[in-house]
Protein backbone atom coordinates (compact mmCIF):
# COMPACT_ATOMS: atom_id res chain seq x y z
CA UNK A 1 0.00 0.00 0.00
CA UNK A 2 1.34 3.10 -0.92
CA UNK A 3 2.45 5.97 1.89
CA UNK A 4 0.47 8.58 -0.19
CA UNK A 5 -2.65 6.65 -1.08
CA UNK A 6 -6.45 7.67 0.77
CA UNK A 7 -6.12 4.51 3.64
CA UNK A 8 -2.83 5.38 4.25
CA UNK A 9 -3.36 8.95 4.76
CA UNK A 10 -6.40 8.34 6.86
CA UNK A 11 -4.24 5.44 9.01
CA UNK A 12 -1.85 8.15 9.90
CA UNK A 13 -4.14 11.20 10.24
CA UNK A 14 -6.24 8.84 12.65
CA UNK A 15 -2.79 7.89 14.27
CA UNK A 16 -2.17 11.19 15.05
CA UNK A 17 -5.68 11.97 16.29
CA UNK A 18 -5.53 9.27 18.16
CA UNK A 19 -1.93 10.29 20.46
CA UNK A 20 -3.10 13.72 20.92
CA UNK A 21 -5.94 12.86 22.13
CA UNK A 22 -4.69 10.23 24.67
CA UNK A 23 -2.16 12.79 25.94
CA UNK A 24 -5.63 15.68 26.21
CA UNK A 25 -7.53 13.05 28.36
CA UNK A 26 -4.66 12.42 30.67
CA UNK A 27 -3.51 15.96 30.78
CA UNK A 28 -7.07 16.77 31.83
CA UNK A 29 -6.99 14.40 34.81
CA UNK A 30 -3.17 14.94 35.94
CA UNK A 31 -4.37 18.73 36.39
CA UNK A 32 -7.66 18.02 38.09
CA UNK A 33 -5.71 15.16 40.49
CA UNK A 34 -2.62 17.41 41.02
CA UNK A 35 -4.52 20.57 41.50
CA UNK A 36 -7.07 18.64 43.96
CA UNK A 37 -4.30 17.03 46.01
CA UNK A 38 -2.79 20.58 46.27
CA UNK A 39 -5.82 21.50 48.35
CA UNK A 40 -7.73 23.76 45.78
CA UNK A 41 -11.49 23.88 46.06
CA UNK A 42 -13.91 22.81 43.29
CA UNK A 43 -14.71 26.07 41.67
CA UNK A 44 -10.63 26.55 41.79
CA UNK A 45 -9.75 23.74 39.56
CA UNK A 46 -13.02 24.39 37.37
CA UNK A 47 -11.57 27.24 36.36
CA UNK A 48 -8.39 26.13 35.68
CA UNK A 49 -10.12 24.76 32.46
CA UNK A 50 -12.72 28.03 31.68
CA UNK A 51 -10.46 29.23 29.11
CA UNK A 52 -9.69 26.20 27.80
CA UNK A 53 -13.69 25.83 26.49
CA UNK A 54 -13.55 29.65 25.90
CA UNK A 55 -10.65 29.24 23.27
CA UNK A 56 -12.85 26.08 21.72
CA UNK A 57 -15.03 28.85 20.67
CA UNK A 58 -13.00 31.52 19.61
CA UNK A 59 -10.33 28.68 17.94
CA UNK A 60 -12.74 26.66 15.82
CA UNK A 61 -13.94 29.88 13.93
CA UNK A 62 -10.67 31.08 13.30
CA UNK A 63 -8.68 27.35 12.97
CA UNK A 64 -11.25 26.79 9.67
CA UNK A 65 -10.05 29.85 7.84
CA UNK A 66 -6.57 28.74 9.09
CA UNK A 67 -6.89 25.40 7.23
CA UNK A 68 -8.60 26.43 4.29
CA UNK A 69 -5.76 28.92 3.83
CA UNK A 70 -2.16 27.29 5.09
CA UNK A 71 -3.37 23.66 4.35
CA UNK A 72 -5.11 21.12 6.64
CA UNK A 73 -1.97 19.58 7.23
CA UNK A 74 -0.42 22.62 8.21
CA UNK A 75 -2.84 23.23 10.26
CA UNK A 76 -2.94 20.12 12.10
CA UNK A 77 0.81 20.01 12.84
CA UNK A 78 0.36 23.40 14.47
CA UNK A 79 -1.95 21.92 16.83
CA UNK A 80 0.73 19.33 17.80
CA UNK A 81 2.93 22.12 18.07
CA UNK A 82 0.95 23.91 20.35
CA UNK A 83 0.11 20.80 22.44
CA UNK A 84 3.78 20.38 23.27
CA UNK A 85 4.51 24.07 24.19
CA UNK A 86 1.62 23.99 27.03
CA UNK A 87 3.04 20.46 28.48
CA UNK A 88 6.43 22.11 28.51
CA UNK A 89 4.99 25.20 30.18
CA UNK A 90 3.49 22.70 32.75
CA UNK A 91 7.27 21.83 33.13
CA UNK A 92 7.85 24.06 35.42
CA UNK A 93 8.69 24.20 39.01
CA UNK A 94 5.73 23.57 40.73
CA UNK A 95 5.49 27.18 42.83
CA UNK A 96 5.44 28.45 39.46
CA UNK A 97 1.81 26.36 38.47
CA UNK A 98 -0.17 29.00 40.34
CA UNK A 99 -4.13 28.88 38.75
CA UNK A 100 -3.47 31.76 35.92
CA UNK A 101 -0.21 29.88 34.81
CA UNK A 102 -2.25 27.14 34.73
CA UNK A 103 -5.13 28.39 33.09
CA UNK A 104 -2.83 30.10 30.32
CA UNK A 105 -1.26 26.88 29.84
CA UNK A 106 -4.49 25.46 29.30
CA UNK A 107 -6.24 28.17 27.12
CA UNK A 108 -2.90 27.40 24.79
CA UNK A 109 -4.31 23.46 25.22
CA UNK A 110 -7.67 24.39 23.82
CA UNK A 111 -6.39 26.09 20.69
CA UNK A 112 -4.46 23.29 20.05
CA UNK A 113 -7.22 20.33 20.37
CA UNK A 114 -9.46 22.37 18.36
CA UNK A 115 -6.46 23.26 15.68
CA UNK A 116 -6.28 19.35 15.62
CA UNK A 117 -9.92 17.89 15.97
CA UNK A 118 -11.15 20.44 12.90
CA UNK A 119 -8.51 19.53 10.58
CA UNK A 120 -8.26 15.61 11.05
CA UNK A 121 -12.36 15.53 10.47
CA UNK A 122 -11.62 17.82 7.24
CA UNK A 123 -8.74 15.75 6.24
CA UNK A 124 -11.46 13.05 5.57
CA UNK A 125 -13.92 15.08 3.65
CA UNK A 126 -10.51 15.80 0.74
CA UNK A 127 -9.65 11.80 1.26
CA UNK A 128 -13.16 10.14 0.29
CA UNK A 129 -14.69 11.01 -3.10
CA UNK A 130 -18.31 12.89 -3.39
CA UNK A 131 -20.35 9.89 -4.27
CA UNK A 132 -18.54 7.17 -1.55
CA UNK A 133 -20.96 8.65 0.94
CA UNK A 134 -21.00 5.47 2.86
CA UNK A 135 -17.10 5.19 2.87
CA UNK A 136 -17.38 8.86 4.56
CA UNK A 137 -19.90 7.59 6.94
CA UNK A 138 -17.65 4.68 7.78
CA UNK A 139 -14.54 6.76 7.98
CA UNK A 140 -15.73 9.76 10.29
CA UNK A 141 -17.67 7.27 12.71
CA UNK A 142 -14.23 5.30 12.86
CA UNK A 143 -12.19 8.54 13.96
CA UNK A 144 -14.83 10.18 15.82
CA UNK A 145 -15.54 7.21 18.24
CA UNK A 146 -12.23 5.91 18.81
CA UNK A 147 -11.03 9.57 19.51
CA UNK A 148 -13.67 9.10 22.73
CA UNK A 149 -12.47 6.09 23.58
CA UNK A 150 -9.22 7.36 23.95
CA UNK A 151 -10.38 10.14 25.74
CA UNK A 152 -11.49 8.17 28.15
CA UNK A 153 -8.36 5.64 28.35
CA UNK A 154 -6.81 9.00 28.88
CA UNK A 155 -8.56 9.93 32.03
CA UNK A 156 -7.30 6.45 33.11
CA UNK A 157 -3.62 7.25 32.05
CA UNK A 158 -3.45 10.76 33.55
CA UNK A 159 -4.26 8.90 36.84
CA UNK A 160 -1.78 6.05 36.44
CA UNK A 161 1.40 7.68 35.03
CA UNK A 162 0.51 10.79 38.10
CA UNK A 163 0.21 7.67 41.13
CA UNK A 164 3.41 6.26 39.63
CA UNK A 165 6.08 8.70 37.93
CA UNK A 166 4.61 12.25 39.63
CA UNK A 167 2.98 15.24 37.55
CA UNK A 168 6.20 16.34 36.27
CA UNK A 169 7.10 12.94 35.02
CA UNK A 170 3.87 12.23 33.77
CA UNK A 171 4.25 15.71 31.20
CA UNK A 172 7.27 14.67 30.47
CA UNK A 173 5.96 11.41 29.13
CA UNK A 174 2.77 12.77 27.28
CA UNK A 175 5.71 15.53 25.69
CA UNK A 176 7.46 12.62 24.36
CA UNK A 177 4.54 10.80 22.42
CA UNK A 178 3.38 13.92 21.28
CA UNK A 179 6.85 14.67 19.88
CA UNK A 180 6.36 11.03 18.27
CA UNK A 181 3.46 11.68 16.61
CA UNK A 182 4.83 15.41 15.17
CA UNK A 183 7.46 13.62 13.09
CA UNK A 184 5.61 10.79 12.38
CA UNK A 185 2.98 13.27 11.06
CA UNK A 186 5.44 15.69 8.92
CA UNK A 187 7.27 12.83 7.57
CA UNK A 188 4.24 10.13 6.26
CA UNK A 189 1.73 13.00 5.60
CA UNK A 190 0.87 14.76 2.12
CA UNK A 191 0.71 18.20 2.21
CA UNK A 192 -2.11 20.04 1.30
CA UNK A 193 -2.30 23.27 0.27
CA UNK A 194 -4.53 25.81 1.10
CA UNK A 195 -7.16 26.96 -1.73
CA UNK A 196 -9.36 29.89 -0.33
CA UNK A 197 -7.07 32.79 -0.45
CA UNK A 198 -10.85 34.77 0.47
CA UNK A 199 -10.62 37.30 3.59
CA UNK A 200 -11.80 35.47 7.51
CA UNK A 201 -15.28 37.32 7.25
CA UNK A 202 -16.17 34.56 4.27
CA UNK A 203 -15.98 32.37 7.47
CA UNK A 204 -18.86 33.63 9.19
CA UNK A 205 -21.50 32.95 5.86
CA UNK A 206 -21.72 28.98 5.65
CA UNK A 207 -24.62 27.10 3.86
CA UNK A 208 -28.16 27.52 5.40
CA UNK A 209 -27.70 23.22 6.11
CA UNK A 210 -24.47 23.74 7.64
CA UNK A 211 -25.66 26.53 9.78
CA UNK A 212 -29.04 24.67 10.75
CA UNK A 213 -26.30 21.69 11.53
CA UNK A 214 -24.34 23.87 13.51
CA UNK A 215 -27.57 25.05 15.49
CA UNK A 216 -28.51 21.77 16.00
CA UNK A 217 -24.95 20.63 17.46
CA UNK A 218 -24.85 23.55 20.07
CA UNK A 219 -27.82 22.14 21.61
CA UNK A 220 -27.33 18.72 21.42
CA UNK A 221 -24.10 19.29 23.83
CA UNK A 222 -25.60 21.88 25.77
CA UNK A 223 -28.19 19.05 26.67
CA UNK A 224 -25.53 16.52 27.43
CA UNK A 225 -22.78 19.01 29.61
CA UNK A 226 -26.07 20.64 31.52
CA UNK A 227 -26.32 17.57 33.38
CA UNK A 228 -23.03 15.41 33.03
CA UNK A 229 -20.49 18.40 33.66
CA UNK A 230 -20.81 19.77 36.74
CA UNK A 231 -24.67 18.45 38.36
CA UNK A 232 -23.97 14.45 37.54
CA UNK A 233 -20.19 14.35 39.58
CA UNK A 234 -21.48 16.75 42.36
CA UNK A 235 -24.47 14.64 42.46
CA UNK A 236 -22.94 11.68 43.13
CA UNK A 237 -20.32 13.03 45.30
CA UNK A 238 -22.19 15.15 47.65
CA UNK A 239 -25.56 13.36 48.00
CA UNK A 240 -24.71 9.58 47.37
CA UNK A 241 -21.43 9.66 48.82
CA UNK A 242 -19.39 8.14 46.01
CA UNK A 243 -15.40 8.49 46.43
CA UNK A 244 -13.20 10.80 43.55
CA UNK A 245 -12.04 7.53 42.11
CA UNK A 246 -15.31 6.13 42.05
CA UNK A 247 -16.64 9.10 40.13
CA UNK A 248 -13.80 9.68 37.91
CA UNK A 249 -13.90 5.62 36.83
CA UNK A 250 -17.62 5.98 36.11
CA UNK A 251 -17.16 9.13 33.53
CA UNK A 252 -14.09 7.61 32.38
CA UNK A 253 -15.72 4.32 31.16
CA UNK A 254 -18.83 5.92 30.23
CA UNK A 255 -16.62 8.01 27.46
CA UNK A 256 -14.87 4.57 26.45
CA UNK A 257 -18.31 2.98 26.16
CA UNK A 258 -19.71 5.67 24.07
CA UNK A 259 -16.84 6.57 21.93
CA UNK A 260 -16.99 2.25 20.82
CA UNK A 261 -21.19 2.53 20.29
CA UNK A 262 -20.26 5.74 17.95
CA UNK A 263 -17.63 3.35 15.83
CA UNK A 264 -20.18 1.17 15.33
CA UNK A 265 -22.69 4.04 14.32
CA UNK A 266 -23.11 2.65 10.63
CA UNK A 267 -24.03 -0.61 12.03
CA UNK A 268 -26.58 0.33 14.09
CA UNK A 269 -28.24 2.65 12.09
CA UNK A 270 -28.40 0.55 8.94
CA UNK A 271 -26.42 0.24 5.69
CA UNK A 272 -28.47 3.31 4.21
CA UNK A 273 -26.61 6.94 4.35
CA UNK A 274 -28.19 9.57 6.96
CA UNK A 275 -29.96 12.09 6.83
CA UNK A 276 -31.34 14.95 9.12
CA UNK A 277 -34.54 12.18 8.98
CA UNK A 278 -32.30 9.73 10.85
CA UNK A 279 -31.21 12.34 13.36
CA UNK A 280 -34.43 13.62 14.08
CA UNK A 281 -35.50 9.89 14.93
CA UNK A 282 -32.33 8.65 16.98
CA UNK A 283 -33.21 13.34 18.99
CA UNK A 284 -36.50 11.85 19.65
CA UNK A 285 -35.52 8.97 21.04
CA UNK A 286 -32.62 10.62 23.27
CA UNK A 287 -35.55 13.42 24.15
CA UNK A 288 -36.85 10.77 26.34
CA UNK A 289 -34.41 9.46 28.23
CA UNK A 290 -33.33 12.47 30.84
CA UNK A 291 -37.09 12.93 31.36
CA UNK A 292 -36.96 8.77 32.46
CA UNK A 293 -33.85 9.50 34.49
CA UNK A 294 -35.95 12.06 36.37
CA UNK A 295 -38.91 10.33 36.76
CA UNK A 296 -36.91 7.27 38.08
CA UNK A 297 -35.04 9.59 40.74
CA UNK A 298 -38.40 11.01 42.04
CA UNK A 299 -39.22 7.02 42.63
CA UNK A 300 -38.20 5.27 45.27
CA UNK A 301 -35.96 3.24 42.87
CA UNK A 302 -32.10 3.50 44.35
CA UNK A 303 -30.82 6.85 42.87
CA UNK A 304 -27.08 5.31 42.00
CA UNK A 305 -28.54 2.51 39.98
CA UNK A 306 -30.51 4.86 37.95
CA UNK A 307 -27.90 7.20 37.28
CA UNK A 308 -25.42 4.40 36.34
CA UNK A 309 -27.91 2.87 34.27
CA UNK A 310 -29.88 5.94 32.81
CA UNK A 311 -26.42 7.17 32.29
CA UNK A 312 -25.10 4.29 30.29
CA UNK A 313 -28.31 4.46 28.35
CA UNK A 314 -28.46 7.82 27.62
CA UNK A 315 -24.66 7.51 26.39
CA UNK A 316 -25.55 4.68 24.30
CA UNK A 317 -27.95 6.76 21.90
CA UNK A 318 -26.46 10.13 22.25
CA UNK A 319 -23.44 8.50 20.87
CA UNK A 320 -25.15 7.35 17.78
CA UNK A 321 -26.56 11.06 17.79
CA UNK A 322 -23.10 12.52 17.75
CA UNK A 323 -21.68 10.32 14.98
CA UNK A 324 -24.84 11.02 12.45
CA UNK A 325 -24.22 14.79 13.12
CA UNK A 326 -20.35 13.82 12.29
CA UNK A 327 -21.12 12.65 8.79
CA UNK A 328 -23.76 14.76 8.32
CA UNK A 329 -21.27 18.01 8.82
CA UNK A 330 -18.49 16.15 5.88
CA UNK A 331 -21.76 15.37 4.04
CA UNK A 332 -23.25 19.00 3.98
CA UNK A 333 -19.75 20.59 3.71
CA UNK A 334 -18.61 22.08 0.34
CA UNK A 335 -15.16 20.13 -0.70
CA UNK A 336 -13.24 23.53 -1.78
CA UNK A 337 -14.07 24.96 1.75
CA UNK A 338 -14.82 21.89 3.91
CA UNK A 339 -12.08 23.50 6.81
CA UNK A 340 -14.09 26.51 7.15
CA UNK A 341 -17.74 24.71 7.68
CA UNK A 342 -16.26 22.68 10.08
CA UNK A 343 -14.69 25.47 12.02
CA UNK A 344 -18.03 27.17 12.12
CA UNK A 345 -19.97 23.88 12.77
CA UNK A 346 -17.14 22.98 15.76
CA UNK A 347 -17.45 26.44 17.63
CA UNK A 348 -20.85 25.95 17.86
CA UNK A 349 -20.34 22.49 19.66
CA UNK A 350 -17.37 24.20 21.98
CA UNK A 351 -19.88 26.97 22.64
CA UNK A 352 -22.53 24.23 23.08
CA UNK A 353 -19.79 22.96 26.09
CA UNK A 354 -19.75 25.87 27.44
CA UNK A 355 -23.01 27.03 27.81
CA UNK A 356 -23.58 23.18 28.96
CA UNK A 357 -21.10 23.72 31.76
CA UNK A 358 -22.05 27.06 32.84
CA UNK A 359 -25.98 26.14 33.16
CA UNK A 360 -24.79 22.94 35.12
CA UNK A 361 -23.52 24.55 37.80
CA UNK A 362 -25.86 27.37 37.74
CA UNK A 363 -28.94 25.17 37.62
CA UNK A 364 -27.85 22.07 40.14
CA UNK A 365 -26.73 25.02 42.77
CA UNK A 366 -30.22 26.37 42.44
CA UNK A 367 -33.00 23.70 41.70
CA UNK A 368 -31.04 20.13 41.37
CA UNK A 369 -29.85 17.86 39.16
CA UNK A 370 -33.77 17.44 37.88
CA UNK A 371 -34.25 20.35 36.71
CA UNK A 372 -30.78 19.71 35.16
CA UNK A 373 -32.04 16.59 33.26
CA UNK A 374 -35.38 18.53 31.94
CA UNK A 375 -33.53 21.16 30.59
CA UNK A 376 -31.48 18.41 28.95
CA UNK A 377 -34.62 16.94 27.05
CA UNK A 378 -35.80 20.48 26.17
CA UNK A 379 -32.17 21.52 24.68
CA UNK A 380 -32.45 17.87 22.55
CA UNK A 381 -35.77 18.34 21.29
CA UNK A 382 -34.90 21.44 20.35
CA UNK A 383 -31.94 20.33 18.63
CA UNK A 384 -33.91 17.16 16.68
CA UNK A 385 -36.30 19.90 15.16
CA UNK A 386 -33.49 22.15 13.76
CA UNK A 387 -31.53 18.61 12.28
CA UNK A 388 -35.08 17.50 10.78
CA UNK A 389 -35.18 18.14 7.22
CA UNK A 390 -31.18 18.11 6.17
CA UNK A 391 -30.10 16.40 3.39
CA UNK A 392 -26.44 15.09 2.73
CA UNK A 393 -25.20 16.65 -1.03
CA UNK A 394 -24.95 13.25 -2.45
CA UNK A 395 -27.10 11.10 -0.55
């Protein structure tokens, strides 16, 4: 098989993906862990990662002109680049790590997962021709899923390498495969050159689908963070009593779990190619479940079972969600500008996190994690009615 052929190029883009994402996960945990042994209070160490959502926002607009300008691969090395100069910053002494160095360090973190995330996905729309749409399907539900599950083997890591070689160790290690990956990347890649020489404004005008899409997408996460952010681990912390490891190995398998249902999106859903039809069907159906979960909790049904349970469940079919919307975004995308649809259709999802997070906590401090799960169905049913009439290009 040849270096330069479309497998080939997808094997090592995914590759890629793949390490910097296992070194995000665990960076995300050695901070929270470190920061928490350190004595810091909860809202302390939340904010440690506010900018790093804020730049999601602010990156993903600007990362899609970036790419369809400089090149996706350009633009994806960059975000490796970036990667490694907030781990070394984090390689500091540790009176140095108070919570702004931190947070810059992390802000710097965010650019570079977005940088990363939007070109890999638009890597695949230039690699898969217009009328493979089920190759495409395939393809994106491949990279978007296993990218969760190593997410979540990356909360696992963070905690391992930080109980066994200490935090500055444990950057040091994470530096090294991300190194790896950098010259792995500049070596097997082809480069691809930007073709919209255009001004950034052209940015901010995508397709009516795209920007229904892209609607859709900022509440679909705002329904999942509202609950599973901030309300879901202070839930079961404060009220049922679980331990920190007990809550952090519950969110961490629940991401491996989902991230393998959304590989196996195509399967599930049928051999057909999506549409917003599908989506609105598989909204509907993820409409109900936080209204179950908050039924059951009202009940006199054990509150931990249901939240394991309802939480597996809901994971299950929000996954499948998630990977639709992740074809359906290459599908709807024009090729020529594919970087810059996905940068607009991506800061919607980071601002989707954010708002997520911020009603969370808002909401659970003042009515409870059931008003957080309503507000969850409301956000998805709202997002199923803006998905429910797209059409792929070449379905």
């Amino acid at each position: 098989m040849s270096m330069r052929s479309p497998l080939a190029q997808y094997i090592t883009v995914t590759l890629s993906y793949w390490a910097f994402t296992l070194t995000d996960g665990a960076l995300r945990m050695l901070v929270l862990l470190f920061f928490h042994n350190l004595g810091y209070s909860p809202i302390e160490i939340a904010s440690l990662f506010l900018l790093y959502e804020f730049f999601g926002v602010v990156t993903n607009l600007y990362g899609g002109w970036l790419g369809s300008r400089f090149g996706l691969t350009l633009t994806m090395q960059l975000g490796l680049g970036l990667q490694i100069f907030a781990l070394a910053l984090l390689l500091a002494d540790p009176s140095v790590l108070t919570v702004v160095y931190v947070m810059i360090a992390q802000a710097i973190s965010g650019i570079a997962k977005d940088l990363n995330k939007m070109a890999a996905k638009s890597s695949i729309k230039t690699l898969v021709a217009d009328g493979e749409q089920g190759k495409l399907y395939r393809w994106v539900a491949m990279l978007t899923g296993s990218k969760n599950a190593l997410k979540g083997m990356g909360y696992f890591l963070g905690g391992a390498l930080l109980a066994t070689v200490g935090f500055q160790g444990s950057i040091a290690a994470l530096l090294s495969l991300l190194l790896v990956a950098l010259v792995m990347g500049i070596w097997l890649l082809e480069y691809q050159p930007g073709s919209n020489k255009g001004s950034f404004s052209q940015s901010l005008s995508p397709s009516a689908g795209v920007n229904r899409l892209s609607a859709a997408r900022l509440f679909l996460f705002c329904a999942r963070d509202v609950w599973f952010v901030v309300a879901l681990p202070v839930f079961l912390q404060s009220q049922l009593g679980w331990s920190p490891v007990q809550v952090g190995s519950l969110m961490a398998a629940w991401v491996i779990i989902y991230g393998a249902i959304q590989a196996i999106a195509p399967k599930i859903t049928g051999s057909h190619v999506p549409s917003g039809r599908t989506l609105y069907v598989w909204a509907t159906l993820l409409t109900l479940l936080p209204c179950g979960i908050a039924f059951a909790l009202s009940s006199d049904i054990d509150p931990g079972l249901v939240l394991v349970v309802g939480l597996l469940i809901f994971g299950g079919v929000f996954a499948i969600n998630s990977s639709v919307h992740s074809y359906l975004i290459l599908a709807l995308a024009q090729r020529e500008s594919a970087s810059l649809d996905l940068g607009f259709y991506y800061m919607a999802n980071a601002g989707g996190r954010l708002l997520g997070t911020l009603l969370s906590g808002l909401m659970y401090q003042q009515y409870g994690l059931i008003s957080c799960l309503l507000m969850s169905s409301l956000l998805i049913a709202i997002s199923a009615l803006l998905a429910r009439d797209l059409k792929p290009q070449s379905s």
